[in-house]
Protein backbone atom coordinates (compact mmCIF):
# COMPACT_ATOMS: atom_id res chain seq x y z
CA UNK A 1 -100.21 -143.49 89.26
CA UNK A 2 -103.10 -142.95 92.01
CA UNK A 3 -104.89 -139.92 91.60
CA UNK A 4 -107.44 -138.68 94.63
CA UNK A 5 -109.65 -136.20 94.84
CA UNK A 6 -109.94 -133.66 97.96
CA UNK A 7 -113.24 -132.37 98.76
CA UNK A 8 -113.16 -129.72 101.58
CA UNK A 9 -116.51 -128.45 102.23
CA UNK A 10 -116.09 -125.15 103.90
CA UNK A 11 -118.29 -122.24 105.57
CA UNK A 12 -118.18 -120.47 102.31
CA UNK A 13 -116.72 -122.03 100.07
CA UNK A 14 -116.49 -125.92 99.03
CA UNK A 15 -112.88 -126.50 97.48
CA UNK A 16 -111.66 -129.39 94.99
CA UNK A 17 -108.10 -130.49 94.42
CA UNK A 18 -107.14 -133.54 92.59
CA UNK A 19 -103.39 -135.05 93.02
CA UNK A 20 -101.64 -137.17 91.39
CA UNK A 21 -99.11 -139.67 94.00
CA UNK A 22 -96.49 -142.00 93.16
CA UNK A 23 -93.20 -142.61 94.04
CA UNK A 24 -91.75 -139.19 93.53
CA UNK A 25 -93.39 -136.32 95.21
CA UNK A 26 -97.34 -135.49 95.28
CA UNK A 27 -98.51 -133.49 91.18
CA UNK A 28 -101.47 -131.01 91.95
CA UNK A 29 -103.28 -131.61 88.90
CA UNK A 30 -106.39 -129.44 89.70
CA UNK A 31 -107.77 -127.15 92.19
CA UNK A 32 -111.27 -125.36 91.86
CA UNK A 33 -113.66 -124.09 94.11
CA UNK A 34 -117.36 -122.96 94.17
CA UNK A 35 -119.09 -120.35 96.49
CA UNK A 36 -122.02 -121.42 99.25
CA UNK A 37 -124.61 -119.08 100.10
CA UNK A 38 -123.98 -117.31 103.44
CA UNK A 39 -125.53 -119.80 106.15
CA UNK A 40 -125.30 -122.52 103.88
CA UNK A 41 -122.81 -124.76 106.23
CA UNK A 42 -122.36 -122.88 109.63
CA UNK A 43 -119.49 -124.47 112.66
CA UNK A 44 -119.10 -127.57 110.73
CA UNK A 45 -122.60 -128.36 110.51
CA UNK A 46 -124.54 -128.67 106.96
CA UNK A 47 -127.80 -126.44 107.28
CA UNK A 48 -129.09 -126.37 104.25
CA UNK A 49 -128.13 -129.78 102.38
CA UNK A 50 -130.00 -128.52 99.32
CA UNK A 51 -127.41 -125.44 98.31
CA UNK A 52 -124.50 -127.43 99.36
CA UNK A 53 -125.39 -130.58 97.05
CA UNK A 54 -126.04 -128.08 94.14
CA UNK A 55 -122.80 -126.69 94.73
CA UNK A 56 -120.93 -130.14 94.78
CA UNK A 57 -122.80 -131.01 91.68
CA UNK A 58 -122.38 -128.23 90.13
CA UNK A 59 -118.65 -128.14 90.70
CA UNK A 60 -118.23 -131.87 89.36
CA UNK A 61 -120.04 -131.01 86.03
CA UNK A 62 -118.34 -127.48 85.43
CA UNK A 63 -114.79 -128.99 86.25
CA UNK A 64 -115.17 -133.02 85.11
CA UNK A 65 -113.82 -134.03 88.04
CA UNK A 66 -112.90 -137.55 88.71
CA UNK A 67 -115.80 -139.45 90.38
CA UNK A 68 -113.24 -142.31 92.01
CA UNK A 69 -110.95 -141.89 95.58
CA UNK A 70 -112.81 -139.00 96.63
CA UNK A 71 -111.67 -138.06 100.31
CA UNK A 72 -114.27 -135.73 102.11
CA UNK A 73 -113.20 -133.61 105.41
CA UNK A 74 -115.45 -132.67 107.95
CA UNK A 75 -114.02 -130.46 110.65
CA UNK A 76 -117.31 -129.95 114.05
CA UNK A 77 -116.66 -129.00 117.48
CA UNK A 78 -118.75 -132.27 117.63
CA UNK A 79 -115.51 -134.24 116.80
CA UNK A 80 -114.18 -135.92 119.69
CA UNK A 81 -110.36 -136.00 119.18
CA UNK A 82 -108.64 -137.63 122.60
CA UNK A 83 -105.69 -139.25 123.54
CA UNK A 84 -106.38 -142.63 125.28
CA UNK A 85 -104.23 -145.51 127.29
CA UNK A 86 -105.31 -148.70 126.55
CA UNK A 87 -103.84 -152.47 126.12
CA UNK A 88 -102.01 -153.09 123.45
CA UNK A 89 -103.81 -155.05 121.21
CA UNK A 90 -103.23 -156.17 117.13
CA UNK A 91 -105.10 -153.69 114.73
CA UNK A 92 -107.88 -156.10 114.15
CA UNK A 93 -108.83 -156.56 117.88
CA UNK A 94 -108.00 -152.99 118.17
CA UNK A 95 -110.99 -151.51 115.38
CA UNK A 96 -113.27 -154.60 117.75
CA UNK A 97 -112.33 -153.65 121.40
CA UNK A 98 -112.00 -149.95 120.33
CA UNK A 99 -115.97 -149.12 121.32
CA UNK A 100 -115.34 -150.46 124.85
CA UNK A 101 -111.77 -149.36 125.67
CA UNK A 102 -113.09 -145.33 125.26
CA UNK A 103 -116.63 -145.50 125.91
CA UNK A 104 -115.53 -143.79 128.97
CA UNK A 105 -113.42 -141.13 127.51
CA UNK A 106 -115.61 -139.52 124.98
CA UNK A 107 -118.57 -137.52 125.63
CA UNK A 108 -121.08 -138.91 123.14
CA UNK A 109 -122.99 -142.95 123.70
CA UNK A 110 -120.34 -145.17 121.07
CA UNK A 111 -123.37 -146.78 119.44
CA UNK A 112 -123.98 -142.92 118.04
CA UNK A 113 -120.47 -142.44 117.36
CA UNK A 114 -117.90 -143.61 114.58
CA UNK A 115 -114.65 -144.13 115.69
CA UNK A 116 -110.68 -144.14 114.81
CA UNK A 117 -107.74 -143.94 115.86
CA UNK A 118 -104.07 -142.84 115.69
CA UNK A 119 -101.26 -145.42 117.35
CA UNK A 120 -99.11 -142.68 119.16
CA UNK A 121 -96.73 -144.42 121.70
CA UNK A 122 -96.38 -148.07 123.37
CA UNK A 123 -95.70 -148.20 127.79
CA UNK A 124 -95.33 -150.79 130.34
CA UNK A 125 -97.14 -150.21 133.48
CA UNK A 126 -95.63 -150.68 136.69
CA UNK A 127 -97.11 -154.29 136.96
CA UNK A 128 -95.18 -154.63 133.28
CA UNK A 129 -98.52 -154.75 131.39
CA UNK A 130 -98.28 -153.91 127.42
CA UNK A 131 -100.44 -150.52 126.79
CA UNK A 132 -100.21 -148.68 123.94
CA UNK A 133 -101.45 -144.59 123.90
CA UNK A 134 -103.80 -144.05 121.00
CA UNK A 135 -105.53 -140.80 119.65
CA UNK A 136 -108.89 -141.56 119.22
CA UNK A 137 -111.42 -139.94 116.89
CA UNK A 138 -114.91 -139.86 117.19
CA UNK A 139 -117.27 -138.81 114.93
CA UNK A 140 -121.29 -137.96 115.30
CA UNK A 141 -122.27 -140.82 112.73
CA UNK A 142 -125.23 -138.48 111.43
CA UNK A 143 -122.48 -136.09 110.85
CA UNK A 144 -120.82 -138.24 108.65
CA UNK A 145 -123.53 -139.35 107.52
CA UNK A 146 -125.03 -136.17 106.00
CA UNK A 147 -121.76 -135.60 104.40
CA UNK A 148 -121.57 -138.73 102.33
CA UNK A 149 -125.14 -138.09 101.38
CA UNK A 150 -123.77 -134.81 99.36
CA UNK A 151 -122.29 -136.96 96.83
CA UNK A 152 -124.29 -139.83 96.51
CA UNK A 153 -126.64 -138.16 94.14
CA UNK A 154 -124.34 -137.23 91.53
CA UNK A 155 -121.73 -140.95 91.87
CA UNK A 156 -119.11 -139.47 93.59
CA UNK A 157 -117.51 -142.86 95.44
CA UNK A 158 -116.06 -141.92 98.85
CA UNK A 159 -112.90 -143.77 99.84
CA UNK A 160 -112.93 -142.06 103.15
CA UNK A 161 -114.26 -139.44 105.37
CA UNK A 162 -111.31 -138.24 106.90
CA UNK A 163 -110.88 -135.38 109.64
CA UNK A 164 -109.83 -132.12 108.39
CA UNK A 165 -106.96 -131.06 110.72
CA UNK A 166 -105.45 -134.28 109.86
CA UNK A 167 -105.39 -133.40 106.14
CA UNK A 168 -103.97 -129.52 107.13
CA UNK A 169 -100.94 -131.46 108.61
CA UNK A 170 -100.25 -133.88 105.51
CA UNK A 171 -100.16 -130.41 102.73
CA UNK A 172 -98.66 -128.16 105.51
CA UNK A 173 -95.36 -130.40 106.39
CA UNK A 174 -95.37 -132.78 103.51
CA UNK A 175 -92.94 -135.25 103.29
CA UNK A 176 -91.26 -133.83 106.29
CA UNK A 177 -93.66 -135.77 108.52
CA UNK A 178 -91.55 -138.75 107.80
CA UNK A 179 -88.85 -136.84 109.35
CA UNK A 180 -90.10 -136.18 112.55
CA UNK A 181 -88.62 -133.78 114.76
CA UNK A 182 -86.95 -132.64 118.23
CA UNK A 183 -90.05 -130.86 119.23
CA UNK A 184 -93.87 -130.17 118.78
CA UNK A 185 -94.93 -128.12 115.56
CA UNK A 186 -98.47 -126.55 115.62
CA UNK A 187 -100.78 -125.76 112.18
CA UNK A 188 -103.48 -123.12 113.00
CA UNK A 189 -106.06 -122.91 110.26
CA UNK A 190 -108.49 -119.69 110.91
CA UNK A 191 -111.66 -120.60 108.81
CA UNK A 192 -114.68 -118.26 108.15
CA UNK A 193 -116.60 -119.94 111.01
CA UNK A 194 -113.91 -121.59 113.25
CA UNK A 195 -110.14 -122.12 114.02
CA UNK A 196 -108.54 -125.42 114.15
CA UNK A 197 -104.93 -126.54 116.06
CA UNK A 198 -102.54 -129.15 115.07
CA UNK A 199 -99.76 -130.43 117.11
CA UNK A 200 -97.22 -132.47 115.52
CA UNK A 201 -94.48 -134.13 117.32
CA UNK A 202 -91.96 -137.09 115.88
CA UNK A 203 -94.28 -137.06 112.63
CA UNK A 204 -97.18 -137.71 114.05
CA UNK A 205 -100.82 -135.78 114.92
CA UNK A 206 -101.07 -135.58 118.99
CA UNK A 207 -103.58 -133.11 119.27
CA UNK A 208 -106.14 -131.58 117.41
CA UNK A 209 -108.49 -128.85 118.42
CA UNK A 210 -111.77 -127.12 117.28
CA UNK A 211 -111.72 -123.68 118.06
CA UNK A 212 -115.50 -121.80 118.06
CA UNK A 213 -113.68 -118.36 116.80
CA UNK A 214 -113.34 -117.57 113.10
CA UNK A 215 -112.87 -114.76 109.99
CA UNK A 216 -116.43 -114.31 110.56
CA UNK A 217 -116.20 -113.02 114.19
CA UNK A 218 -114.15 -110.29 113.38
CA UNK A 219 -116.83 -109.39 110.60
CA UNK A 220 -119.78 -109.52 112.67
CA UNK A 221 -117.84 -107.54 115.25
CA UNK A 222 -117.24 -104.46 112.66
CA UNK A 223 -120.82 -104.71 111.78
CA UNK A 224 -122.12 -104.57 115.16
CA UNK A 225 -119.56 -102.02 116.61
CA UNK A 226 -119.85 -99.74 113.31
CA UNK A 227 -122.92 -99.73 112.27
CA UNK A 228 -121.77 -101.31 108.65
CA UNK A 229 -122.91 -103.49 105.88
CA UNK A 230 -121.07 -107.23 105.57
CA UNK A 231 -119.89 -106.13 102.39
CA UNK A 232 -118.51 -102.81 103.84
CA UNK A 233 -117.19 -104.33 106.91
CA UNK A 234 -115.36 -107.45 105.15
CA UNK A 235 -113.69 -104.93 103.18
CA UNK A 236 -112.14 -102.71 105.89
CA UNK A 237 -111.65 -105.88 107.85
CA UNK A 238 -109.12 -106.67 105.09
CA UNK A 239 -107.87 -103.00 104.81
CA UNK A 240 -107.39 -102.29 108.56
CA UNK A 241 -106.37 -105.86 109.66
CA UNK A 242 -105.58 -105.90 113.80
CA UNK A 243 -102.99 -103.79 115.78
CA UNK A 244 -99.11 -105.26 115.34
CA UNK A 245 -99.24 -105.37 119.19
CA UNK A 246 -100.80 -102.76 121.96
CA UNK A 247 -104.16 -101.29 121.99
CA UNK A 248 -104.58 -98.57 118.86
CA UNK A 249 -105.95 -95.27 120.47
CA UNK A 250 -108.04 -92.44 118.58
CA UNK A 251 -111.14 -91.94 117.19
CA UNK A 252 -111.35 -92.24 113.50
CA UNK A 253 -113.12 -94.71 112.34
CA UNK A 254 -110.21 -96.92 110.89
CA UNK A 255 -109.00 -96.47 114.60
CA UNK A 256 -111.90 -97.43 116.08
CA UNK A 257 -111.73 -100.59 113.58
CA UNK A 258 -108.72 -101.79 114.65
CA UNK A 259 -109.52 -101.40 118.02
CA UNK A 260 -112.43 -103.59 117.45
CA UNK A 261 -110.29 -106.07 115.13
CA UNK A 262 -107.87 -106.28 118.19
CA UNK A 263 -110.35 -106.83 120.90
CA UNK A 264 -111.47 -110.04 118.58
CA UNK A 265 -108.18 -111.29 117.62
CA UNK A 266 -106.85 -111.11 121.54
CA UNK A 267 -110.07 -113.18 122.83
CA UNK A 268 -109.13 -115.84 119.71
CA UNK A 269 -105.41 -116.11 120.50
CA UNK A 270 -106.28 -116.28 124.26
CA UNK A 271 -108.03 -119.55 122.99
CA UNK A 272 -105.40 -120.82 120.90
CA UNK A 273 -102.82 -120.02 124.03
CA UNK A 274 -104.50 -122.22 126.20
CA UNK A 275 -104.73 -124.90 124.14
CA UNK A 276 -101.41 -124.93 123.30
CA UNK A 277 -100.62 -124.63 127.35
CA UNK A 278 -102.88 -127.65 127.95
CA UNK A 279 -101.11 -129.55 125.15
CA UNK A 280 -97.76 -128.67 126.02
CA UNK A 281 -98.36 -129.04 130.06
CA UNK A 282 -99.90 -132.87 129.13
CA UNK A 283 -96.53 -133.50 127.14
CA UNK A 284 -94.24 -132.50 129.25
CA UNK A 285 -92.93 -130.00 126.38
CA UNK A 286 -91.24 -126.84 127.23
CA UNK A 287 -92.48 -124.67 123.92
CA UNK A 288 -93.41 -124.74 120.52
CA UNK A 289 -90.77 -125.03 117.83
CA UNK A 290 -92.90 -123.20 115.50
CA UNK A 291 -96.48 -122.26 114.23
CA UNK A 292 -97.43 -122.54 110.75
CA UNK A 293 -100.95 -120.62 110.04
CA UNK A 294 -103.28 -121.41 106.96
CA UNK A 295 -106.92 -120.34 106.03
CA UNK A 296 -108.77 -117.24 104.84
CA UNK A 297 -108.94 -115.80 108.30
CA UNK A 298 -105.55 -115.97 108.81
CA UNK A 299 -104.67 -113.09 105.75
CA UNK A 300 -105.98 -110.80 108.16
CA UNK A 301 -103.20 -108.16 108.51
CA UNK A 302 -100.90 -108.24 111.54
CA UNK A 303 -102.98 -111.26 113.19
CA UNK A 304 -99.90 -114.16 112.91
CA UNK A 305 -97.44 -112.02 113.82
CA UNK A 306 -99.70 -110.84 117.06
CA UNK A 307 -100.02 -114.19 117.63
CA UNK A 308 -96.82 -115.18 117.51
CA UNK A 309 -95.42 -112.64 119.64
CA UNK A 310 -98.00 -113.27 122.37
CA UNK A 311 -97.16 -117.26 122.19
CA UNK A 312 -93.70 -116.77 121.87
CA UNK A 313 -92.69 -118.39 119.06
CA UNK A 314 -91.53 -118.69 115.27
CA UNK A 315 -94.56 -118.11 113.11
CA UNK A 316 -94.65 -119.05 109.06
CA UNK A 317 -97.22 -119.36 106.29
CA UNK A 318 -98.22 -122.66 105.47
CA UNK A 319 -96.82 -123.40 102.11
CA UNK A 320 -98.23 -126.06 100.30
CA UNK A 321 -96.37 -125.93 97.05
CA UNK A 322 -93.04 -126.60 98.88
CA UNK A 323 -94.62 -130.13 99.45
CA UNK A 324 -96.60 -130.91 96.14
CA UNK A 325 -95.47 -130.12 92.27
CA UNK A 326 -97.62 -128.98 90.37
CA UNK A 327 -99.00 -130.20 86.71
CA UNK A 328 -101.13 -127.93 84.24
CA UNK A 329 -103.30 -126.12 86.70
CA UNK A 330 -105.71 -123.79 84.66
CA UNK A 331 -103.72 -120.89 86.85
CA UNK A 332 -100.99 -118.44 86.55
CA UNK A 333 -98.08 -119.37 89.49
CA UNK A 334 -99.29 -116.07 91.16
CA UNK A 335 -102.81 -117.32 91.29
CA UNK A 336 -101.61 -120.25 92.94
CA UNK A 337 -99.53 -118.85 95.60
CA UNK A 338 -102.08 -116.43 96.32
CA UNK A 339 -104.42 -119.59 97.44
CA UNK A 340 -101.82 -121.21 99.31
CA UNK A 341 -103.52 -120.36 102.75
CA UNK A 342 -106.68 -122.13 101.04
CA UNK A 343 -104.83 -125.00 99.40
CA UNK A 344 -103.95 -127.34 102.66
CA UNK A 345 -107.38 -129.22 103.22
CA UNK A 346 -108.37 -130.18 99.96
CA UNK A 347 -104.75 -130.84 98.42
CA UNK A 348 -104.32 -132.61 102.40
CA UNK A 349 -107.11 -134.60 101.97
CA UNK A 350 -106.12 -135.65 98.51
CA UNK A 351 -102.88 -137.06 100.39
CA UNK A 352 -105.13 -139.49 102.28
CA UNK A 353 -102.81 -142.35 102.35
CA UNK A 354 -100.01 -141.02 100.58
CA UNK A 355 -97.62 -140.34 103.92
CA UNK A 356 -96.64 -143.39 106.11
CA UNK A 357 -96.73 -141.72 108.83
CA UNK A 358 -99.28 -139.32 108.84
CA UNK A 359 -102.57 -140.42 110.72
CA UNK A 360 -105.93 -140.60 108.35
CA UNK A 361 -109.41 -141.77 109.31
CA UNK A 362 -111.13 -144.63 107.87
CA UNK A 363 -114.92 -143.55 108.90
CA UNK A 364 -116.19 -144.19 105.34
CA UNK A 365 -115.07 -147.82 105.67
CA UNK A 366 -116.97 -148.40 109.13
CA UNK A 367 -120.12 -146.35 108.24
């Protein structure tokens, strides 16, 4: 049976998991992970390549993880993600003509840019012409670039550089993608440095979304506010968490935490609300049917269900192991579930492939 690897290189952290996928459902055979040095990657972007390739390195050798089907993530507000009308063409004209059917719709020259996309939906126009609407992907190609030259050094083979967000959707609704749905599904993943939002409707990936807000916002805030230490304000951060809903009034200094915990998680949700709205306006959709929230930020206490109440729908933790078994991890079953809102991207991109239905970028192959 196929086994992949899923190599999620995060703000903090750079994650592993290795799956095993066959006919029967996905086996998490290993998941590890290895600390970055604060600044390290920062919004997507690898700052210093030095630390980061150590890390990877490092993590192979401690871990003996498989150097074959490696499937690398990159999530950048540089990422172009777009929904685009254009004829309908066969796949291989489409990857040909793709360069000069959006060259107009994305904000970066094509010659700098490596593309994909997602079929969504075929049209007739009035005149009865055969379009097709396609979500198109464009990535900086020195940003993929710079992540494929992490694991060169060390003989890691990259079958793909595949966006992020799309391997969130693949752990967070498994094989349930191939069911589809009555109605649109979003998957917000708070990271250290950023946010991302998925929309899912009928199986498939219709919008994606870099948000510039993350777990370290609310940090910096509480340092800034309150005079504190990172260490002392990531540590009340997770004490104090945000306000279940209102404004918290007093003057103590957990108070006055909250307060300023609040203040960060309204401006954030204000963000995710209107992309949502412009999503759901573009559509034609009434309302979300549900929102399922991942990442470290989103353990924040009382933040999901403030969200939820201010957008006005169902919200749930992503669970990963409902979707994937899982084979002799070197964990205890608490261990595991307490990484579930870590486990989606890595284990997701591991599932490159693995779901018909569920979109995937091919920039390794075009780079």
């Amino acid at each position: 049976m196929p086994i992949a690897v899923g190599l999620d290189i995060g703000s903090n952290a750079i994650r592993a998991a290795v799956v095993e996928s066959g006919r029967s459902s996905p086996v998490l055979r290993r998941f590890v992970d290895m600390p970055l040095p604060h600044g390290a990657v920062a919004s997507g972007e690898i700052v210093d390549p030095a630390a980061v390739g150590e890390a990877v390195a490092a993590l192979w050798k401690r871990h003996r993880l498989p150097k074959r089907r490696v499937i690398v993530g990159i999530m950048n507000p540089r990422v172009i993600v777009r929904q685009v009308d254009v004829p309908h063409l066969e796949e291989e004209e489409m990857v040909e003509a793709l360069p000069y059917q959006v060259q107009d719709a994305i904000p970066i020259p094509v010659e700098d840019a490596i593309l994909d996309y997602v079929p969504l939906e075929e049209f007739n126009t009035p005149d009865g012409d055969l379009m097709m609407s396609v979500l198109v992907v464009a990535a900086p190609r020195d940003l993929v670039e710079s992540v494929i030259s992490l694991t060169a050094p060390i003989g890691i083979d990259v079958q793909s550089v595949d966006l992020s967000a799309f391997g969130l959707v693949r752990a967070a609704f498994g094989s349930d993608l191939l069911l589809g749905g009555d109605g649109p599904q979003a998957l917000l993943d708070i990271g250290a440095s950023m946010s991302q939002i998925a929309i899912v409707r009928g199986g498939i990936s219709r919008f994606v979304r870099v948000l510039p807000t993350g777990g370290d916002d609310f940090t910096d805030a509480l340092m800034s506010s309150l005079s504190l230490t990172r260490e002392d304000a990531e540590e009340m951060k997770r004490e104090v968490g945000v306000a279940p809903e209102g404004t918290p009034e007093g003057e103590d200094i957990e108070i006055a935490a909250r307060r300023v915990l609040t203040r960060v998680s309204d401006a954030l949700i204000e963000e995710i609300r209107g992309s949502i709205n412009y999503y759901l306006t573009q559509a034609g959709e009434p309302s979300l049917d549900r929102l399922v929230v991942s990442g470290n930020g989103a353990r924040l206490p009382h933040l999901a269900n403030r969200a939820g109440r201010a957008l006005r729908t169902k919200v749930e933790p992503v669970r990963v192991l409902d979707h994937v078994s899982v084979g002799r991890v070197q964990m205890t079953e608490s261990q595991l579930l307490a990484l579930q809102p870590v486990l989606p991207t890595a284990v997701g991109l591991a599932l490159w492939g693995s779901y018909i239905v569920a979109p995937s970028s091919r920039f390794a192959h075009v780079a």
